[in-house]
Protein backbone atom coordinates (compact mmCIF):
# COMPACT_ATOMS: atom_id res chain seq x y z
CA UNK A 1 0.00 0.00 0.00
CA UNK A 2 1.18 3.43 -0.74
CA UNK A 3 0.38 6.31 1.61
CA UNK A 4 0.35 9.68 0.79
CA UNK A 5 -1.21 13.00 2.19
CA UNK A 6 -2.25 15.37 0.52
CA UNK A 7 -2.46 19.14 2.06
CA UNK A 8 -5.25 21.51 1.10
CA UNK A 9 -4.91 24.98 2.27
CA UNK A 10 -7.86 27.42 2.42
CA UNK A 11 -7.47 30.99 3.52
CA UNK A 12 -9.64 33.68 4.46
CA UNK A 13 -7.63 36.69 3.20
CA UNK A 14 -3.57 36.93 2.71
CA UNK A 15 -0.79 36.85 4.90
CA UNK A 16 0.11 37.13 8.55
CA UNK A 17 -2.80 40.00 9.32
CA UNK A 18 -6.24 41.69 8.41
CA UNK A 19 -6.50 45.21 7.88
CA UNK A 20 -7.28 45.19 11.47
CA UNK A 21 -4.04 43.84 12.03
CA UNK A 22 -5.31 40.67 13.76
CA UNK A 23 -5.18 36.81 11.85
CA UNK A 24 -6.89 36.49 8.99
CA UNK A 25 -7.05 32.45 9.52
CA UNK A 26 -6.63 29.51 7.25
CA UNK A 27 -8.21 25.66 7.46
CA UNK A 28 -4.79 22.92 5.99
CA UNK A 29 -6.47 20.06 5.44
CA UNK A 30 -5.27 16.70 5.09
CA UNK A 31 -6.71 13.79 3.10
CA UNK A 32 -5.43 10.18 2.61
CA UNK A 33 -5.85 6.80 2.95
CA UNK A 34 -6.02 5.36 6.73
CA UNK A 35 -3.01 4.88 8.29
CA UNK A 36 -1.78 7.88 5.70
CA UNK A 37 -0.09 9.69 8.68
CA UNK A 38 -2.92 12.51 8.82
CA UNK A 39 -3.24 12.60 12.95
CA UNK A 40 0.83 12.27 12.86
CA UNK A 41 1.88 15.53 11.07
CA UNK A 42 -1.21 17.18 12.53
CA UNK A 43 0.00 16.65 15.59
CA UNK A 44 3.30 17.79 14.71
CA UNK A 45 2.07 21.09 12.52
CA UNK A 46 0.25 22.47 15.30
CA UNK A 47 2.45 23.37 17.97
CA UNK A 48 5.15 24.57 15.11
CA UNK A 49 2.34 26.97 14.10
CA UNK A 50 1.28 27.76 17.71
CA UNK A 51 4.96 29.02 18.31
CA UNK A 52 4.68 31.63 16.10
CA UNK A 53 1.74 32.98 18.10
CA UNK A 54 -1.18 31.61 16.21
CA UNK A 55 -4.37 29.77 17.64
CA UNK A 56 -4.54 25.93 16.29
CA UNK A 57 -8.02 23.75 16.39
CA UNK A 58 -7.51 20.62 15.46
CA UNK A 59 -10.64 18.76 13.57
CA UNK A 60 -9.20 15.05 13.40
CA UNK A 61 -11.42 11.76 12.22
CA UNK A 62 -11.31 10.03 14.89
CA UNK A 63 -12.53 12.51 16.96
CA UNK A 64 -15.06 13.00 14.99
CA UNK A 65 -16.52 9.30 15.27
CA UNK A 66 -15.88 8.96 18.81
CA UNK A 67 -17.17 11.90 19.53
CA UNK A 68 -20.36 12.76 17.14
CA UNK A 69 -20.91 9.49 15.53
CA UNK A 70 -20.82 6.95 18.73
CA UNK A 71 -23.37 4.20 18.21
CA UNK A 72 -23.05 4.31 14.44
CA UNK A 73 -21.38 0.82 14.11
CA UNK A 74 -17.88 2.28 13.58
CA UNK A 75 -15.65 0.77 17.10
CA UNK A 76 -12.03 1.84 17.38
CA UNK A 77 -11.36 -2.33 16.32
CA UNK A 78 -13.52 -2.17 13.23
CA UNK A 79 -11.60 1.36 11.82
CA UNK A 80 -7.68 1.39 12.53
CA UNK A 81 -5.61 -0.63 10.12
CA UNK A 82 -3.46 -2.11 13.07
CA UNK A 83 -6.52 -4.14 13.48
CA UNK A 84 -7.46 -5.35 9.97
CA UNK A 85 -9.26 -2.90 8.35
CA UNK A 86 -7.72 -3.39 5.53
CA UNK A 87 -7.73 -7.18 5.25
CA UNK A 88 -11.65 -7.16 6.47
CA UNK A 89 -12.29 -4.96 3.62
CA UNK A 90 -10.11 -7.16 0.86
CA UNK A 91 -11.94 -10.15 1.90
CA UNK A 92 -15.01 -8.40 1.21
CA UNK A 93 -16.12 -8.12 5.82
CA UNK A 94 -16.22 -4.17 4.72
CA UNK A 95 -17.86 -2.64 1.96
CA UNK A 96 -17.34 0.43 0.26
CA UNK A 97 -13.73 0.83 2.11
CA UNK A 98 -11.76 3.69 0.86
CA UNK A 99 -9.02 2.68 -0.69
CA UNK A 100 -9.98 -1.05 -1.75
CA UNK A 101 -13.82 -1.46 -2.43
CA UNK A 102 -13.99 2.43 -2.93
CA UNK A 103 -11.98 4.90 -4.46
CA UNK A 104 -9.68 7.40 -2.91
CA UNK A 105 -10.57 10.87 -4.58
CA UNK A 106 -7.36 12.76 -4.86
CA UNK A 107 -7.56 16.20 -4.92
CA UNK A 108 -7.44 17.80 -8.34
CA UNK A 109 -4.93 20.30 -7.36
CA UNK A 110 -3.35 19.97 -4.31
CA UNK A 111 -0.54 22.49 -2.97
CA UNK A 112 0.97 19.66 -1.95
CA UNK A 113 1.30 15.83 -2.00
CA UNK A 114 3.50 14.12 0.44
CA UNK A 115 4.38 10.53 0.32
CA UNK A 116 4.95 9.41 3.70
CA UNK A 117 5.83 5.79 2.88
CA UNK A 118 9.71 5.69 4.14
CA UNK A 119 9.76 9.43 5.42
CA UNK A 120 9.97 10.26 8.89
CA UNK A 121 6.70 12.14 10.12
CA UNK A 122 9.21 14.97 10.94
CA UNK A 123 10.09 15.32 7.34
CA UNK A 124 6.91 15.70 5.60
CA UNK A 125 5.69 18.11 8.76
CA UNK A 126 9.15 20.18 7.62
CA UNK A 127 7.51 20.17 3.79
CA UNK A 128 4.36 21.37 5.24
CA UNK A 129 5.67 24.45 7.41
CA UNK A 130 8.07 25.57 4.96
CA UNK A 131 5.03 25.84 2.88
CA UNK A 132 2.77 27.69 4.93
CA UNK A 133 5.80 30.15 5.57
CA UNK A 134 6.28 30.80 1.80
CA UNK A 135 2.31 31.42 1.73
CA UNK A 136 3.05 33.72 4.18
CA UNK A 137 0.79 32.15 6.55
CA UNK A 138 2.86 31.78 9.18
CA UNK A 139 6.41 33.68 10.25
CA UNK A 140 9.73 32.10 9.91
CA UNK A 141 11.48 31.50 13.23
């Protein structure tokens, strides 16, 4: 299996500061396969971005379905690859999987695609900031 992220930014305005002076904001969003390494660089990201004085909310997956979609049939055993997600789904025990019995949707145009298959987390959270700095999102330390 190959995993990749892909990063997404959106932005509400451009650079460091509104006319009011204060952060304008911007979502990065991540999107890849399970076990892509999503959670891992977001958890990285966000304290590198919090240093340079910004406020971070994080909006991960499995949050989301612990949190707001308990009770739906999706337990912590039945979603994370280290327990067979992905060999449930290519024996057909899961249907309309992303990434075997449904398709991944790539992003058309991403700002940028990171393989993370033999990279350390560190390095593809590097790619990421240095990005977001050339944006101008965020300051250079």
């Amino acid at each position: 299996m190959i995993a990749s992220t892909v990063a997404k930014l959106g932005t509400q305005g451009e650079g460091l500061a509104g006319k009011d002076g204060r952060s304008t904001g911007f979502v990065l969003w991540f999107t890849g396969l399970s076990g892509a390494g999503k959670t891992t660089l977001a958890r990285l990201i966000g304290p590198e971005i919090e240093r340079r004085g910004l406020v971070v909310d994080s909006f991960d997956g499995d949050a989301v379905r612990e949190r707001l979609s308990k009770g739906l049939g999706f337990s912590k055993e039945e979603r994370r690859d280290s327990k067979g997600l992905y060999a449930k789904a290519l024996v057909g025990e899961i249907t309309n999987f992303t990434g075997v019995s449904a398709p991944y949707e790539e992003p058309i145009d991403p700002e940028l695609r990171l393989d993370t298959v033999g990279v350390r987390p560190e390095q593809s959270a590097t790619a990421v900031v240095a990005l977001l700095e050339r944006r101008g999102l965020i300051s250079a330390l």
